[in-house]
C-alpha atoms as a PDB file:
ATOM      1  CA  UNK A   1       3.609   5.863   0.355  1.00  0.00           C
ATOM      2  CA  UNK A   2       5.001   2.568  -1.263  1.00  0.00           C
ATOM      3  CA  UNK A   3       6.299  -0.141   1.391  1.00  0.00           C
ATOM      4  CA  UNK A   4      10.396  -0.736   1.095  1.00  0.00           C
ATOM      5  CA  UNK A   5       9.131  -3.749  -1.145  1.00  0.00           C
ATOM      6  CA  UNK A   6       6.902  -1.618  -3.501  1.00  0.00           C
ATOM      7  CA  UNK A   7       9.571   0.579  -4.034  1.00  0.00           C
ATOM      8  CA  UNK A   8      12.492  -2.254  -4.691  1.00  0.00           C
ATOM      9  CA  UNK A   9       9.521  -3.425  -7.233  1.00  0.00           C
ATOM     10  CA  UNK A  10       8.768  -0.105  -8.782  1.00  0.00           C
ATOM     11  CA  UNK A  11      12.518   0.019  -9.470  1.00  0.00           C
ATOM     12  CA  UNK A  12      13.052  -3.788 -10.381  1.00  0.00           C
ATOM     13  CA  UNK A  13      10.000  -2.755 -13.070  1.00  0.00           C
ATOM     14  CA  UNK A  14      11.803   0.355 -13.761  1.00  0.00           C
ATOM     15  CA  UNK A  15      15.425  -0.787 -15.063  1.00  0.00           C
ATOM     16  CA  UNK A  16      13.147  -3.532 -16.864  1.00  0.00           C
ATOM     17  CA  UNK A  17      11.076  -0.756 -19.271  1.00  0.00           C
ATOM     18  CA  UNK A  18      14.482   1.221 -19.352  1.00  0.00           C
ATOM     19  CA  UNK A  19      16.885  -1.717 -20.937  1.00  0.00           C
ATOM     20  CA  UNK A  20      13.316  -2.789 -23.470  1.00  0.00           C
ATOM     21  CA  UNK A  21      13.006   0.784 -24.598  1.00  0.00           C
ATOM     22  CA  UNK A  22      16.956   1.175 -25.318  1.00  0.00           C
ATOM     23  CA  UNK A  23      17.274  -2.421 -27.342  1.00  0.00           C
ATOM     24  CA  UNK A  24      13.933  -1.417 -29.196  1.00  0.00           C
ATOM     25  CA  UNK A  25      16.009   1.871 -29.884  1.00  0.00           C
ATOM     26  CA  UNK A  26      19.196   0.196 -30.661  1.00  0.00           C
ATOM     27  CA  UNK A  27      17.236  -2.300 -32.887  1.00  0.00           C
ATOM     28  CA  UNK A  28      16.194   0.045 -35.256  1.00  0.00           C
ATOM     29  CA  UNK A  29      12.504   0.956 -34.018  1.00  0.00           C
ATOM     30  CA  UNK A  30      12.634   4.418 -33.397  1.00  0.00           C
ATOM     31  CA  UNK A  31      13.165   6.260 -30.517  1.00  0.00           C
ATOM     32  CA  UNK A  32      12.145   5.098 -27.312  1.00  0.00           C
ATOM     33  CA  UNK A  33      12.085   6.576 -23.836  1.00  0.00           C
ATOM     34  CA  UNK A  34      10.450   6.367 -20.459  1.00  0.00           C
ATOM     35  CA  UNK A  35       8.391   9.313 -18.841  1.00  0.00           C
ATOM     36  CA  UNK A  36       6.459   9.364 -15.843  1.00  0.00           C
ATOM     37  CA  UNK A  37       2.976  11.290 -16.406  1.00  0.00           C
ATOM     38  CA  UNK A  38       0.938  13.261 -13.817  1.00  0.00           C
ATOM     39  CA  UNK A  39      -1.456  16.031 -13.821  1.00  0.00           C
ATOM     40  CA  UNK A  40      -2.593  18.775 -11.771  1.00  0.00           C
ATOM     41  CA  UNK A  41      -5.765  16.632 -10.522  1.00  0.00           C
ATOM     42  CA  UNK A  42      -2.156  14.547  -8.869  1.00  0.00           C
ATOM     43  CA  UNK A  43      -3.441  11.714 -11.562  1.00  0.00           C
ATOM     44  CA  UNK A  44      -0.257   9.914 -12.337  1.00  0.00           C
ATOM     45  CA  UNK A  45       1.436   6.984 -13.996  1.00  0.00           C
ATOM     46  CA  UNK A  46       4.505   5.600 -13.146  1.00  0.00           C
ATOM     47  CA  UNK A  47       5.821   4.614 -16.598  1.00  0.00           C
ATOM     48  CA  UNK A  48       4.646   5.707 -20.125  1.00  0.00           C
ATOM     49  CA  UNK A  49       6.514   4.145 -23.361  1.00  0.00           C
ATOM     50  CA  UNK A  50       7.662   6.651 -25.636  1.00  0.00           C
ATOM     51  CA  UNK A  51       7.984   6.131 -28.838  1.00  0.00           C
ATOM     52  CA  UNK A  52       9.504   9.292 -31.231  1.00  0.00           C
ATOM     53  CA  UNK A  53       7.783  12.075 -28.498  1.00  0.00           C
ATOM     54  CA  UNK A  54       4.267   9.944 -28.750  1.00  0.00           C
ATOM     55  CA  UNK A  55       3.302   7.402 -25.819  1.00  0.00           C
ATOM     56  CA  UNK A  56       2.470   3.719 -26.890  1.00  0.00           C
ATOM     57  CA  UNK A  57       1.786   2.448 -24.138  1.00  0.00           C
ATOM     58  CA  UNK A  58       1.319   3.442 -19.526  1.00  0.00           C
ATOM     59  CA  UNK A  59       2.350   0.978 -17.124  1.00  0.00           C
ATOM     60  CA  UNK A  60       1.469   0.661 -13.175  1.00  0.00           C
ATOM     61  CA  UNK A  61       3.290  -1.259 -10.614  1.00  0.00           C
ATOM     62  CA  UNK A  62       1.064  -2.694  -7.546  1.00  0.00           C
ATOM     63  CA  UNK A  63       2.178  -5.502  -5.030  1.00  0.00           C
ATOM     64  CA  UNK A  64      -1.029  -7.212  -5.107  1.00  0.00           C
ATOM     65  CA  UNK A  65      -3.866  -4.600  -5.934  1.00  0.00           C
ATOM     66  CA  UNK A  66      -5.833  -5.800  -9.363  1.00  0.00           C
ATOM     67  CA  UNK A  67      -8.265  -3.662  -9.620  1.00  0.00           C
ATOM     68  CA  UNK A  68      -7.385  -1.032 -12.406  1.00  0.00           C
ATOM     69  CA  UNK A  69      -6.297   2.097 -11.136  1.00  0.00           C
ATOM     70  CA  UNK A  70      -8.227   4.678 -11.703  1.00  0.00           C
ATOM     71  CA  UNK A  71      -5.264   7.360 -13.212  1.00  0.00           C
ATOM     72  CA  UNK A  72      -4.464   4.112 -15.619  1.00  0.00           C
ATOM     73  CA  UNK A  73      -8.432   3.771 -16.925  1.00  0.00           C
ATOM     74  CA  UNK A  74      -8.484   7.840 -17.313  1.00  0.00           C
ATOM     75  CA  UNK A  75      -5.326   8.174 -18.919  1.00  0.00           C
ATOM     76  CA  UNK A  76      -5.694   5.025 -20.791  1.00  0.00           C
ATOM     77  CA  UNK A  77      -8.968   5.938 -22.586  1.00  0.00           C
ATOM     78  CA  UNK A  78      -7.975   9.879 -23.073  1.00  0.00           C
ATOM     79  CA  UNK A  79      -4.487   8.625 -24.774  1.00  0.00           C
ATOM     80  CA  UNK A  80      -6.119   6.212 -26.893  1.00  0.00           C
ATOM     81  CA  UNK A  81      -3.580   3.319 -25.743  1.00  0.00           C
ATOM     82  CA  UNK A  82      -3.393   0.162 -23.528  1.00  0.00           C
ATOM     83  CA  UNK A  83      -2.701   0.743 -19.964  1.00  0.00           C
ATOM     84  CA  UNK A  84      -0.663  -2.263 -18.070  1.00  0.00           C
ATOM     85  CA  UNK A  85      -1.363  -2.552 -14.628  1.00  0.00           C
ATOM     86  CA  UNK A  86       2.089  -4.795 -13.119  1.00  0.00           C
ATOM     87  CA  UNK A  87       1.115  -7.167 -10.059  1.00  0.00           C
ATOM     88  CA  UNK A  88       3.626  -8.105  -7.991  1.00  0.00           C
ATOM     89  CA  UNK A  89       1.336 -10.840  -6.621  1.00  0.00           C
ATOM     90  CA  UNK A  90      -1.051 -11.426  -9.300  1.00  0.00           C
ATOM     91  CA  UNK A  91      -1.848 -14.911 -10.224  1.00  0.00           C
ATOM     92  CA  UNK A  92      -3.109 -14.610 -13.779  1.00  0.00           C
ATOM     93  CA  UNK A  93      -3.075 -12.012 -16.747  1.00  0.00           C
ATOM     94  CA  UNK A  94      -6.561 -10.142 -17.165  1.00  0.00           C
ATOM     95  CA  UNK A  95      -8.201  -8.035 -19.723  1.00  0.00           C
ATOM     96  CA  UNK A  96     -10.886  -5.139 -18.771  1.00  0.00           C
ATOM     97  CA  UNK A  97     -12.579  -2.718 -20.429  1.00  0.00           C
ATOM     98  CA  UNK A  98     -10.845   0.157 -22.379  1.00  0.00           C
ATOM     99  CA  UNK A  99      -7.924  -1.263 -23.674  1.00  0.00           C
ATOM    100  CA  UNK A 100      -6.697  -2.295 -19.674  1.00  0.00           C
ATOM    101  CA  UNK A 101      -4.584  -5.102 -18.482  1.00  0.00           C
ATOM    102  CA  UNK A 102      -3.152  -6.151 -14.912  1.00  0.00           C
ATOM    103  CA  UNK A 103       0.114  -8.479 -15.712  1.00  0.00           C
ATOM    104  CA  UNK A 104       1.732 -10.790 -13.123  1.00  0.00           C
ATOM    105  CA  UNK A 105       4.926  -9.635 -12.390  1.00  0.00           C
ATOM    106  CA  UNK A 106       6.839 -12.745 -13.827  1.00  0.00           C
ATOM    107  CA  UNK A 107       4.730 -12.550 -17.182  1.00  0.00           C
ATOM    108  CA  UNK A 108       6.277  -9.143 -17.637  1.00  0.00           C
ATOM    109  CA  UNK A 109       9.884  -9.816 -16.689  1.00  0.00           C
ATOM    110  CA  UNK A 110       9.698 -12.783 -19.296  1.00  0.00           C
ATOM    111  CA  UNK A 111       8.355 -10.593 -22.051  1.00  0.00           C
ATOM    112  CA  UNK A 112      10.982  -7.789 -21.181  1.00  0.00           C
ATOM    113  CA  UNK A 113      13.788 -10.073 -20.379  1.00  0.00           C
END
């Protein structure tokens, strides 16, 4: 269960994806959406970008964990595509194995505007 925080940051990371995919949409890009993805193992993401029915790309939110998630890696590698890992509290941006990154919360917001 997400603190009152991680959920106002879950959201906050939310309506952030949601406006990017509808400009990249309205832009001419093709059609963008975003799902949430879990499994029957209870494996789940909270965002994957859509792009014309295919995911791009999965994105996690964590206050301060930066240690790649383990649904992220699985789902990451069986996809084929990068999986972000949003920090709240993270100071720096860092790459790991299998196409994984954990983003601080401000470098994303900047990026998604």
């Amino acid at each position: 269960m997400l603190s009152e925080s991680g959920v106002v940051f879950e959201n906050l990371i939310a309506v952030s994806l949601i406006r990017m995919a509808a400009r990249m949409t309205e832009t001419g890009m093709g059609n963008f959406e975003i799902r949430y993805l879990r499994d029957r193992e209870k494996r789940e993401i909270d965002f994957v970008l859509v792009k014309n029915d295919h995911p791009v790309c999965l994105f996690e939110t964590k206050n301060s964990d930066t240690d790649i998630s383990k649904a992220g890696r699985f789902y990451g590698e069986k996809l084929n595509i990068p999986f972000y890992q949003i920090v709240h509290n993270a100071g720096k941006v860092e790459t790991f194995p299998g196409n994984c990154f954990v983003i601080p919360a401000t470098n994303f917001l900047m990026l998604t505007g």
